[in-house]
N, C-alpha and C. Protein backbone atom coordinates (compact mmCIF):
# COMPACT_ATOMS: atom_id res chain seq x y z
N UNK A 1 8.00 16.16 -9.09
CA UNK A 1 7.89 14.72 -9.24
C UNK A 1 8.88 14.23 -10.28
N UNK A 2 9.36 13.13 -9.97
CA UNK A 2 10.09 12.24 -10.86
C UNK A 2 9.64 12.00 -12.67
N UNK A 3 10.57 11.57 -13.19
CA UNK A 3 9.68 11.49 -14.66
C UNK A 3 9.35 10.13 -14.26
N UNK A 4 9.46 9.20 -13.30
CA UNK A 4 9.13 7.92 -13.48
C UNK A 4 7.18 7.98 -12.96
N UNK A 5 7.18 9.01 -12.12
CA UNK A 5 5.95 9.62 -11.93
C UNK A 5 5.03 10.24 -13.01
N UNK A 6 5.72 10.87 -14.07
CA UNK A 6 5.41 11.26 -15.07
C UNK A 6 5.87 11.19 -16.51
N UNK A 7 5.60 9.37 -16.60
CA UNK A 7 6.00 9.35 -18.06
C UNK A 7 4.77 9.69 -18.60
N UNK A 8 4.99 10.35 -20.60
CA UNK A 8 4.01 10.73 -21.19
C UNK A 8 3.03 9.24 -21.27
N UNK A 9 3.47 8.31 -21.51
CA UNK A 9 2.93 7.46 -21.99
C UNK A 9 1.38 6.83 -20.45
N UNK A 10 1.89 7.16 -19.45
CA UNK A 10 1.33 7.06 -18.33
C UNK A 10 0.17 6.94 -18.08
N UNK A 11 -0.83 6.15 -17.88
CA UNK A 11 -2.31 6.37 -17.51
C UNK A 11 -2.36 7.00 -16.67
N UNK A 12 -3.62 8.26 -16.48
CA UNK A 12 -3.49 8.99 -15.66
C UNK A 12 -3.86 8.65 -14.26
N UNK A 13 -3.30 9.74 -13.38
CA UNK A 13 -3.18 9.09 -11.82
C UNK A 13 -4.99 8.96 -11.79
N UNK A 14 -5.61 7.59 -10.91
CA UNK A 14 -6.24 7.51 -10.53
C UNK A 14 -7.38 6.64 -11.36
N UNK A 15 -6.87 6.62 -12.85
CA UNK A 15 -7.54 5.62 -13.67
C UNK A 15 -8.15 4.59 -12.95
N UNK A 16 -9.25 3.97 -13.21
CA UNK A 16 -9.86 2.70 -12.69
C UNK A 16 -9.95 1.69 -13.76
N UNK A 17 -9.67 0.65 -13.59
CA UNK A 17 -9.90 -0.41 -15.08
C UNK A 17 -10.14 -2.07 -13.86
N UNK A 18 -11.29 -2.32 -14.15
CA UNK A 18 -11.95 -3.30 -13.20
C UNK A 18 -11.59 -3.12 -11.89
N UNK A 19 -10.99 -3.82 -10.87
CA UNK A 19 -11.11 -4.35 -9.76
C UNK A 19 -9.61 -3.03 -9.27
N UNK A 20 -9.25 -2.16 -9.99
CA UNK A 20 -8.09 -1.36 -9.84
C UNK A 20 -8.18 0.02 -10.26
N UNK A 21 -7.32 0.84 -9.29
CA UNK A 21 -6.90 2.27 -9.21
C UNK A 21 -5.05 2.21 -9.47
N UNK A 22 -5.01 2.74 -10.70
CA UNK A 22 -3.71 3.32 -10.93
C UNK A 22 -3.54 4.43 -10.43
N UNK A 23 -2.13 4.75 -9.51
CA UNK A 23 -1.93 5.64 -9.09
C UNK A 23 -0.53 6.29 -9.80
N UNK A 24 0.42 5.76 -9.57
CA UNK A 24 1.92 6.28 -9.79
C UNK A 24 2.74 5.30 -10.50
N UNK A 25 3.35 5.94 -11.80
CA UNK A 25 4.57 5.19 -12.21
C UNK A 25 5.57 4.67 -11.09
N UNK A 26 5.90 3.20 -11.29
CA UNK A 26 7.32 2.95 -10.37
C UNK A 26 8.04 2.33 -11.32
N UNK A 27 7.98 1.91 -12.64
CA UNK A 27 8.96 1.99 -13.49
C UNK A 27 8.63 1.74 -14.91
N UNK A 28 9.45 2.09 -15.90
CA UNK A 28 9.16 1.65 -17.89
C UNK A 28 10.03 1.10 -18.33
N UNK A 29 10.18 0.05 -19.47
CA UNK A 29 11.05 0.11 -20.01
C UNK A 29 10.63 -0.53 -21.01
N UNK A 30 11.24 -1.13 -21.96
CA UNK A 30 10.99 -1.00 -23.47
C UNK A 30 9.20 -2.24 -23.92
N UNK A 31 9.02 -3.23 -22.82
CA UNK A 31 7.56 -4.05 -23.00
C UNK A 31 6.80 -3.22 -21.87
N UNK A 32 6.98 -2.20 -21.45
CA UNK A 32 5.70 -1.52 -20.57
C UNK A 32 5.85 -1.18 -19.56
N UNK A 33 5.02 -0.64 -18.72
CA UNK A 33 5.07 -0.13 -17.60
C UNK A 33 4.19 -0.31 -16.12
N UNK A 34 5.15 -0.34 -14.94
CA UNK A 34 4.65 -1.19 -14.03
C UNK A 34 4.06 0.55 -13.09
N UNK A 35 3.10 0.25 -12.61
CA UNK A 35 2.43 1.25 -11.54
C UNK A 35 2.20 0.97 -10.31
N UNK A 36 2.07 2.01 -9.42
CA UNK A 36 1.77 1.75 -7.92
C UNK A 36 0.36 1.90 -7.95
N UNK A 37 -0.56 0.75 -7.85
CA UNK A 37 -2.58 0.79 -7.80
C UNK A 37 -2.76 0.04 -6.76
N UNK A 38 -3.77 -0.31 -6.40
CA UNK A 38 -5.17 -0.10 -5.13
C UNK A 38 -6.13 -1.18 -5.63
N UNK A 39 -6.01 -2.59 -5.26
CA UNK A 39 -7.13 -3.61 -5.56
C UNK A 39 -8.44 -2.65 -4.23
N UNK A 40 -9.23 -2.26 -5.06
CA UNK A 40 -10.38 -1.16 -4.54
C UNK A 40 -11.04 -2.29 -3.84
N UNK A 41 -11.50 -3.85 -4.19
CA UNK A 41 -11.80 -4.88 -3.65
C UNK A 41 -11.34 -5.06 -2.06
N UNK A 42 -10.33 -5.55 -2.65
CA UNK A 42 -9.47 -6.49 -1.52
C UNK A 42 -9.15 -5.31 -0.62
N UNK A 43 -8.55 -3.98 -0.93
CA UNK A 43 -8.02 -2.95 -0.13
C UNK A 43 -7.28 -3.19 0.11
N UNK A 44 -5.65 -3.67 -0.76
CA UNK A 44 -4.64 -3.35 -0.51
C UNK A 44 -3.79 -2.79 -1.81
N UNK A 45 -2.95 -2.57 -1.48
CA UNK A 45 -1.58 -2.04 -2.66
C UNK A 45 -1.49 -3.51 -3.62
N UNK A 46 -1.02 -2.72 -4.83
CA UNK A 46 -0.62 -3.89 -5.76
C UNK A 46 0.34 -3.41 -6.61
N UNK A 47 0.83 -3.86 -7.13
CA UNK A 47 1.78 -3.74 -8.40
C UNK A 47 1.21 -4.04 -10.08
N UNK A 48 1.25 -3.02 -11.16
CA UNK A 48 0.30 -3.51 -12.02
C UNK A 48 1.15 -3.09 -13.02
N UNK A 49 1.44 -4.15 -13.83
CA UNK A 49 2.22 -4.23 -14.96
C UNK A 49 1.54 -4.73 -16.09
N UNK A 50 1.75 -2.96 -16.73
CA UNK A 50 0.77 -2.81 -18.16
C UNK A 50 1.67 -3.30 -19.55
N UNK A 51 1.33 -3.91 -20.30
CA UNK A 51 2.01 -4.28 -21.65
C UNK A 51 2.18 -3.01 -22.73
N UNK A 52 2.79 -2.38 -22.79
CA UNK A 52 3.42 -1.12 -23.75
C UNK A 52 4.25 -0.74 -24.03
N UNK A 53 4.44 -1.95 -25.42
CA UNK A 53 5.82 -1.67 -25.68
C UNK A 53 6.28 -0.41 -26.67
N UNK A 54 6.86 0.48 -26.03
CA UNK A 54 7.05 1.93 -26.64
C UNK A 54 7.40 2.01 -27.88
N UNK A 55 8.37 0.71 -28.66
CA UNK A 55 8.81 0.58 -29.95
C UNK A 55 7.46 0.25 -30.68
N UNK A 56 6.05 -0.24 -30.60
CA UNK A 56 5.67 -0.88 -31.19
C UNK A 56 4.41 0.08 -30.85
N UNK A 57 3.91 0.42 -29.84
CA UNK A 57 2.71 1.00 -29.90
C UNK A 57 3.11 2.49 -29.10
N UNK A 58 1.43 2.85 -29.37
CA UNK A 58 1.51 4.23 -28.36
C UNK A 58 0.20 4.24 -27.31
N UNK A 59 -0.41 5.31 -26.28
CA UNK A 59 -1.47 5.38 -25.63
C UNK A 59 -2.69 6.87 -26.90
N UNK A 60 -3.98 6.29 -27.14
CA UNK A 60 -4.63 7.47 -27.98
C UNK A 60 -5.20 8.06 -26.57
N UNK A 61 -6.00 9.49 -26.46
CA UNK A 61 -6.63 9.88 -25.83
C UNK A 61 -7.75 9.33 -24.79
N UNK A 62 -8.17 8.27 -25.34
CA UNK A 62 -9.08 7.68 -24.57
C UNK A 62 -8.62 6.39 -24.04
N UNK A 63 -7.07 6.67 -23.68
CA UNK A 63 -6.07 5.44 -23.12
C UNK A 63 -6.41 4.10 -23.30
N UNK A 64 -6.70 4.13 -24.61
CA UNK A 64 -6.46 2.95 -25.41
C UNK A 64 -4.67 2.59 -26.06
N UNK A 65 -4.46 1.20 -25.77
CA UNK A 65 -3.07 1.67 -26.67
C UNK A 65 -3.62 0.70 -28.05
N UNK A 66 -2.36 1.37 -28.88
CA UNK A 66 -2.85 0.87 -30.35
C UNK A 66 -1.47 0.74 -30.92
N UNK A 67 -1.54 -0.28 -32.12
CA UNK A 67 -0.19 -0.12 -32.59
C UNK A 67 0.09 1.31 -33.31
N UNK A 68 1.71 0.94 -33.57
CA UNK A 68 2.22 2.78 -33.76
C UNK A 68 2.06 2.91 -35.52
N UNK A 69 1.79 1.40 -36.11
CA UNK A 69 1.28 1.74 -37.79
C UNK A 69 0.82 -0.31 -37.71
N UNK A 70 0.70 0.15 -38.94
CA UNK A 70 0.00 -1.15 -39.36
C UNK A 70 0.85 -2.27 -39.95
N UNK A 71 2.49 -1.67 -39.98
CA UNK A 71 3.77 -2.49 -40.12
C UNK A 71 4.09 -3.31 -39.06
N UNK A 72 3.31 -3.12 -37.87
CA UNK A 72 4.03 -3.83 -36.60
C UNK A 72 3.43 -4.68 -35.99
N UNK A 73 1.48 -4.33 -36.41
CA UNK A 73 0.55 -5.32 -35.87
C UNK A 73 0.85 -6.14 -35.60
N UNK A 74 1.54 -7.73 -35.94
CA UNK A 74 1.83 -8.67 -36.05
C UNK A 74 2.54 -8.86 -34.70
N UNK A 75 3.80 -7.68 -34.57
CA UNK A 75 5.06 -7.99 -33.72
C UNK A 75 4.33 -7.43 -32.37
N UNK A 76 3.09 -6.66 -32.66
CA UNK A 76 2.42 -5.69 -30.88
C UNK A 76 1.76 -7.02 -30.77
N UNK A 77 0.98 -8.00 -31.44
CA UNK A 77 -0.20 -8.91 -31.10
C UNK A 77 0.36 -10.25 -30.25
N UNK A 78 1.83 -10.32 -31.24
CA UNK A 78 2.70 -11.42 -30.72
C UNK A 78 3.40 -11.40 -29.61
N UNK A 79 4.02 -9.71 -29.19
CA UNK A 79 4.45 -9.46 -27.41
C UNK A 79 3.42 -9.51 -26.72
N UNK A 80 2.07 -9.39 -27.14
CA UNK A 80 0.56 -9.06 -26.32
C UNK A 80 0.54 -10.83 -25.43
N UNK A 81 0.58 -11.38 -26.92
CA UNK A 81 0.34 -12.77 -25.93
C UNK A 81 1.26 -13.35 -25.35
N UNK A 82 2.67 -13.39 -25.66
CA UNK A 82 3.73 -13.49 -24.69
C UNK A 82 3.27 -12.84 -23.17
N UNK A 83 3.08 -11.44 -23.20
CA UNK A 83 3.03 -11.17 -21.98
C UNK A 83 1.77 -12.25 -21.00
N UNK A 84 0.68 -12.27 -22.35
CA UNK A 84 -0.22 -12.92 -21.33
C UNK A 84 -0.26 -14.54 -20.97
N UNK A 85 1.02 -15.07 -21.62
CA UNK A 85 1.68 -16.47 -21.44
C UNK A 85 2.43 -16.25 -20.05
N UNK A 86 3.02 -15.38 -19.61
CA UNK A 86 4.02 -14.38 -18.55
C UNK A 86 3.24 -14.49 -17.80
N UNK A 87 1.70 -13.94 -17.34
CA UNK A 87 0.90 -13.82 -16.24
C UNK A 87 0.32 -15.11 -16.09
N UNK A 88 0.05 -16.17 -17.24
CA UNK A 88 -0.64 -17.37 -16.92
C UNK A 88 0.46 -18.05 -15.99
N UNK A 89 1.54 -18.38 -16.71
CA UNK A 89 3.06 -18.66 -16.00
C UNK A 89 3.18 -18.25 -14.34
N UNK A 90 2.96 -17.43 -14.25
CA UNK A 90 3.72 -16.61 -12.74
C UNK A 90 2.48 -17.07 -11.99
N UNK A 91 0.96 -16.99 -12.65
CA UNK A 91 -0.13 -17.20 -11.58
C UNK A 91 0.12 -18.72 -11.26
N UNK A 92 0.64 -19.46 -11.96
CA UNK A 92 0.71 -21.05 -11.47
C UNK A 92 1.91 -21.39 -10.80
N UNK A 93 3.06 -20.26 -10.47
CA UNK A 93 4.21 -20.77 -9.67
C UNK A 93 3.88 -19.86 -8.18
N UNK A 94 4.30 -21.36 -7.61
CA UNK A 94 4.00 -20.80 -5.73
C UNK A 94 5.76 -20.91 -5.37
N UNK A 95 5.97 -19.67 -5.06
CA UNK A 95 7.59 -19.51 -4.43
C UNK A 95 7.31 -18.85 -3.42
N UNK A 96 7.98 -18.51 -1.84
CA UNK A 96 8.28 -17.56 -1.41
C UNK A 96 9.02 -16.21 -2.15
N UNK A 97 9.92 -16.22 -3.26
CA UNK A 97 10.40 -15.30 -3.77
C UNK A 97 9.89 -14.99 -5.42
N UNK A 98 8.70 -15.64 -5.43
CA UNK A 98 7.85 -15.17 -6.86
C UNK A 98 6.91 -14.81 -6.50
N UNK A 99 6.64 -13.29 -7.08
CA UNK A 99 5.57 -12.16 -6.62
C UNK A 99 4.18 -12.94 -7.20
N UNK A 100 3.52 -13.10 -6.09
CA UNK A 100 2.10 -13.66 -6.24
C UNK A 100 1.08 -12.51 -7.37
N UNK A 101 0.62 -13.35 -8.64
CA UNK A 101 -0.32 -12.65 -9.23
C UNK A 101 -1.83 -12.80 -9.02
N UNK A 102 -2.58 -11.51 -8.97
CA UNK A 102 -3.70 -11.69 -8.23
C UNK A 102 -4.69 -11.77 -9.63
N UNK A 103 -3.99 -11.35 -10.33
CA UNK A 103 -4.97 -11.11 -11.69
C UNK A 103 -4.36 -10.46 -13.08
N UNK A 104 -4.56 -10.90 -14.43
CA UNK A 104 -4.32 -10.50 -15.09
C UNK A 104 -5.70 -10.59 -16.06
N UNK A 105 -5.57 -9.59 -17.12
CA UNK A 105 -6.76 -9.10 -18.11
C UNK A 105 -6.12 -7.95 -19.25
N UNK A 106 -7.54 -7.99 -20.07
CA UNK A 106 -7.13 -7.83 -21.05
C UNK A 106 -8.20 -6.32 -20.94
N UNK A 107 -7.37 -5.48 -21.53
CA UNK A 107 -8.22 -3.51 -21.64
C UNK A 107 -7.71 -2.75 -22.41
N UNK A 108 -8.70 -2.07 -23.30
CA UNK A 108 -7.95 -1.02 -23.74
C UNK A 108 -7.26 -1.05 -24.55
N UNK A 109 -7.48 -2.32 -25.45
CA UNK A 109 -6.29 -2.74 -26.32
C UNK A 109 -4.92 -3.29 -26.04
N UNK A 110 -5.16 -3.42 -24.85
CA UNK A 110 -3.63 -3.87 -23.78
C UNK A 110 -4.09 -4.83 -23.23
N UNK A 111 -2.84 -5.41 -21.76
CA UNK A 111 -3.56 -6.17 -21.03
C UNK A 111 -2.34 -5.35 -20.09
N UNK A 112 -2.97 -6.52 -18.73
CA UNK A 112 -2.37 -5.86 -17.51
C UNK A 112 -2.38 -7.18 -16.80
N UNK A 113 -1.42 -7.00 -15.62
CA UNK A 113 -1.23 -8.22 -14.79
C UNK A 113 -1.32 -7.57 -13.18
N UNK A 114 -1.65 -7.67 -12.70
CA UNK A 114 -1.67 -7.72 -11.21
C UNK A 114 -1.25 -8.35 -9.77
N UNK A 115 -0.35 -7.62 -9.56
CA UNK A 115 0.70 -8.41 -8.76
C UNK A 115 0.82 -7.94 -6.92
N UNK A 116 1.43 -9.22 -6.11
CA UNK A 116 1.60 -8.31 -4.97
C UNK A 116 2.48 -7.06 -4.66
N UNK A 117 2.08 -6.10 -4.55
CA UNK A 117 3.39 -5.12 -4.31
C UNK A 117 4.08 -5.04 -3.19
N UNK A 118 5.67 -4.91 -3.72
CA UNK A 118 6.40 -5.49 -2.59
C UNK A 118 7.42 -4.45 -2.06
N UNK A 119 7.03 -3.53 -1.27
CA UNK A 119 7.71 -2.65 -1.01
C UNK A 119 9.44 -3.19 -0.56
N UNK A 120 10.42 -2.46 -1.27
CA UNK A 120 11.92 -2.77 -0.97
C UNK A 120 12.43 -1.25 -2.00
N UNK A 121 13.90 -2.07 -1.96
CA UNK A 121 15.13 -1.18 -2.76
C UNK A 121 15.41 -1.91 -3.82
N UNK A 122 15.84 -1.51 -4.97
CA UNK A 122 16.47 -2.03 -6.26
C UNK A 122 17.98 -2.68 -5.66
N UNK A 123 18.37 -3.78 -6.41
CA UNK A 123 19.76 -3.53 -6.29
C UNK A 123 20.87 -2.45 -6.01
N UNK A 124 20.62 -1.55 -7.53
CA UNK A 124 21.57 -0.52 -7.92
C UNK A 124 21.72 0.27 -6.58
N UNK A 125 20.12 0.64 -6.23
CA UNK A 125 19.93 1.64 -5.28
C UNK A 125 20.84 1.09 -3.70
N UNK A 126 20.60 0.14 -3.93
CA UNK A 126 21.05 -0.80 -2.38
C UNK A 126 22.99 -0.77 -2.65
N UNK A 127 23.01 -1.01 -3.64
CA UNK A 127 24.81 -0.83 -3.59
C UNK A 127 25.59 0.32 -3.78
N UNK A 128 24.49 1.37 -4.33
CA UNK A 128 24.93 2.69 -3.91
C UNK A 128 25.39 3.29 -2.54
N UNK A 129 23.89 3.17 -2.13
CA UNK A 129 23.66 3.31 -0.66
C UNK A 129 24.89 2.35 0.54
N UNK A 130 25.09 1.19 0.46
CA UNK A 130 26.02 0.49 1.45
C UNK A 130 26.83 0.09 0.96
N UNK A 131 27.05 -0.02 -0.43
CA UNK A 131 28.66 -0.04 -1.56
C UNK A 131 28.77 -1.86 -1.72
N UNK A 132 29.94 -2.57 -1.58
CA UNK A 132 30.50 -3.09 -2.12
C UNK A 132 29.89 -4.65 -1.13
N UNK A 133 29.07 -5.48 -1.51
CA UNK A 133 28.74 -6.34 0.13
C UNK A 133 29.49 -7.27 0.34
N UNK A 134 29.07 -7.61 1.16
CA UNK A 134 30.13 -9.26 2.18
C UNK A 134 29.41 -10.53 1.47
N UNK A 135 30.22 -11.71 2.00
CA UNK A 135 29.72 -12.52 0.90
C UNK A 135 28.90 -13.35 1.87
N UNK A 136 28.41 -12.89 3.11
CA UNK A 136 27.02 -13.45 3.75
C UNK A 136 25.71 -12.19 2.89
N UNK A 137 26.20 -11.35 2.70
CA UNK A 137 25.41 -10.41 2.36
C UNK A 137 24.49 -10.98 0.60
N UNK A 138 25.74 -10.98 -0.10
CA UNK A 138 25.86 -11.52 -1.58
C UNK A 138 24.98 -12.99 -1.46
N UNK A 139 25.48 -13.44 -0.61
CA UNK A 139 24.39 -15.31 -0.57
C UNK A 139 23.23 -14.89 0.46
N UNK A 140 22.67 -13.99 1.06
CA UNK A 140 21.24 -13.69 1.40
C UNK A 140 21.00 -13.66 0.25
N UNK A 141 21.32 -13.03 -0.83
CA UNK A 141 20.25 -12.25 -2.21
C UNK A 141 20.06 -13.49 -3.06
N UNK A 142 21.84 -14.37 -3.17
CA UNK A 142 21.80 -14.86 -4.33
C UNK A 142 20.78 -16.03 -4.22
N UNK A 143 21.03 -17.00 -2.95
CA UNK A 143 20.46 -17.84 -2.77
C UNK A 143 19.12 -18.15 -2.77
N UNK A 144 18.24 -17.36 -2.53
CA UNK A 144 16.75 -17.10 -2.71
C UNK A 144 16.40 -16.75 -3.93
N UNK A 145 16.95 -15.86 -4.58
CA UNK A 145 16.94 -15.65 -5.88
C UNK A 145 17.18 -16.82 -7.03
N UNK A 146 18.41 -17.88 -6.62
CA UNK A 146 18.58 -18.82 -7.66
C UNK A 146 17.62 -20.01 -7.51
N UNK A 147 17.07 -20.02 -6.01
CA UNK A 147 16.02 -21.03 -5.37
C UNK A 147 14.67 -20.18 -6.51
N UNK A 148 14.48 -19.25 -6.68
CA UNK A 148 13.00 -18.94 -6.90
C UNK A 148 13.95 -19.06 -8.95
N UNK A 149 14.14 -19.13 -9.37
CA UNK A 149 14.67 -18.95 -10.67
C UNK A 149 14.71 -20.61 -11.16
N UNK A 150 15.50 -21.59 -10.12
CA UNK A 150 14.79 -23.06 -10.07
C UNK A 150 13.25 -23.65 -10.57
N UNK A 151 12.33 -22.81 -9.98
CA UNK A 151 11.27 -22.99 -9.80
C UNK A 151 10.42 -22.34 -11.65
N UNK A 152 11.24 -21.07 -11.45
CA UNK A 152 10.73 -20.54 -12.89
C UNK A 152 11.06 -21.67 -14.43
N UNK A 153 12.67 -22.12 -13.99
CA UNK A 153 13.19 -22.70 -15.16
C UNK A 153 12.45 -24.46 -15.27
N UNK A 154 11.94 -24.69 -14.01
CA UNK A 154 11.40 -25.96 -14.15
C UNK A 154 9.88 -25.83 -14.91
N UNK A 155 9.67 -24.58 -14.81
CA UNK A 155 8.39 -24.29 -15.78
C UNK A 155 8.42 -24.00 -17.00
N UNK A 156 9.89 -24.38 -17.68
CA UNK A 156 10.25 -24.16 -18.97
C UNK A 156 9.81 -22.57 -19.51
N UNK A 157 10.03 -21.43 -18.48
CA UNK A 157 9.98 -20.19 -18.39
C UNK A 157 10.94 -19.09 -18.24
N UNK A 158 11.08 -17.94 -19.41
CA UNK A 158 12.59 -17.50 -18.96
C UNK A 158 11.50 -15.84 -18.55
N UNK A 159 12.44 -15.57 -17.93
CA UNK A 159 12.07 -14.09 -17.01
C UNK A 159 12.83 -13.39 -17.18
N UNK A 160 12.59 -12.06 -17.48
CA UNK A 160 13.73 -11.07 -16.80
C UNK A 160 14.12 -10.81 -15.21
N UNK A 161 15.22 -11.01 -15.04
CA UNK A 161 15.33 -10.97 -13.53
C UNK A 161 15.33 -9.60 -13.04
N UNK A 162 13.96 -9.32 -12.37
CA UNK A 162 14.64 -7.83 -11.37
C UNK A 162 14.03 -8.13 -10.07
N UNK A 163 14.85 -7.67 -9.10
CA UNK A 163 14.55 -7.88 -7.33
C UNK A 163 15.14 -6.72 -6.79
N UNK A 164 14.40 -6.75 -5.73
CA UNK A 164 14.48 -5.74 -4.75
C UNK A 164 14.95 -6.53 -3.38
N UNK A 165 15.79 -5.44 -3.24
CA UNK A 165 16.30 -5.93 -1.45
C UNK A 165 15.12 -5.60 -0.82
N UNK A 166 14.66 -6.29 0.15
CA UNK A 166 13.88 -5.85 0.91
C UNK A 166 14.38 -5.33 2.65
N UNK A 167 13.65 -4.64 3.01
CA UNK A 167 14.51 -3.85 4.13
C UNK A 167 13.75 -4.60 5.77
């Protein structure tokens, strides 16, 4: 398996935390990590993006996260509610190209957001794979993308942008 399958920091496969089953890392980076889980409810796939930011906190044994000392409290409490400004945000914008949130909450000393999961390809992966594109190709992506980014910025909301081609 991949390390994206097995970062240390990782709740383990199959965790339950309310209305959800974590299964598999699908990516980390420096505010947390997003997983492949199971609304056990509804019975479908979701996307669940946990708040952990690796500079600032860690996971203890009983997958709680906590800050990493008592120098940072301030700066883990203050990304905590950003993120959960992020899920209030996204649950009130209706786009075709903004991933519908089904739920966000607070666990474990963390919180989590709950999203539709949207099976596709990364960029990177997509221009590896078919290289250099056409510029009908380039305005499929861009255009939907700057249409749904419209919608974010009229909510006086900035995002990190990541998308997936979808196939």
């Amino acid at each position: 398996m991949s390390e994206e399958q097995h970062h240390h920091l990782a709740l383990p496969q199959g965790t339950r935390i309310r209305d959800f089953e974590f299964h598999r890392v699908l990516g980390h980076g420096g505010f947390g990590m997003t997983y492949l889980g199971w609304n056990v409810t509804l019975d479908i796939p979701v996307a669940i993006k946990e708040y952990l930011p690796t500079d600032l906190a860690t996971r203890k044994s009983d997958q709680s996260v906590v800050p990493q000392s008592s120098r940072v409290v301030s700066d883990f409490q203050w990304g905590l509610e950003r993120f959960l400004d992020e899920a209030r945000t996204l649950a009130r914008l209706q786009h075709p190209n903004i991933v519908r949130v089904h739920q966000y909450f607070e666990a474990h000393g963390t919180a989590c957001i709950a999203m539709d999961y949207v099976e596709g390809e990364d960029l990177s992966a997509h221009l590896e794979r078919k290289g250099t594109l056409s510029e009908d190709e380039l305005k499929g992506i861009l255009y939907p993308l700057l249409s749904a980014l419209e919608v974010v910025h009229q909510a006086d909301f900035l995002v990190v942008v990541y998308f997936e081609i979808l196939r």
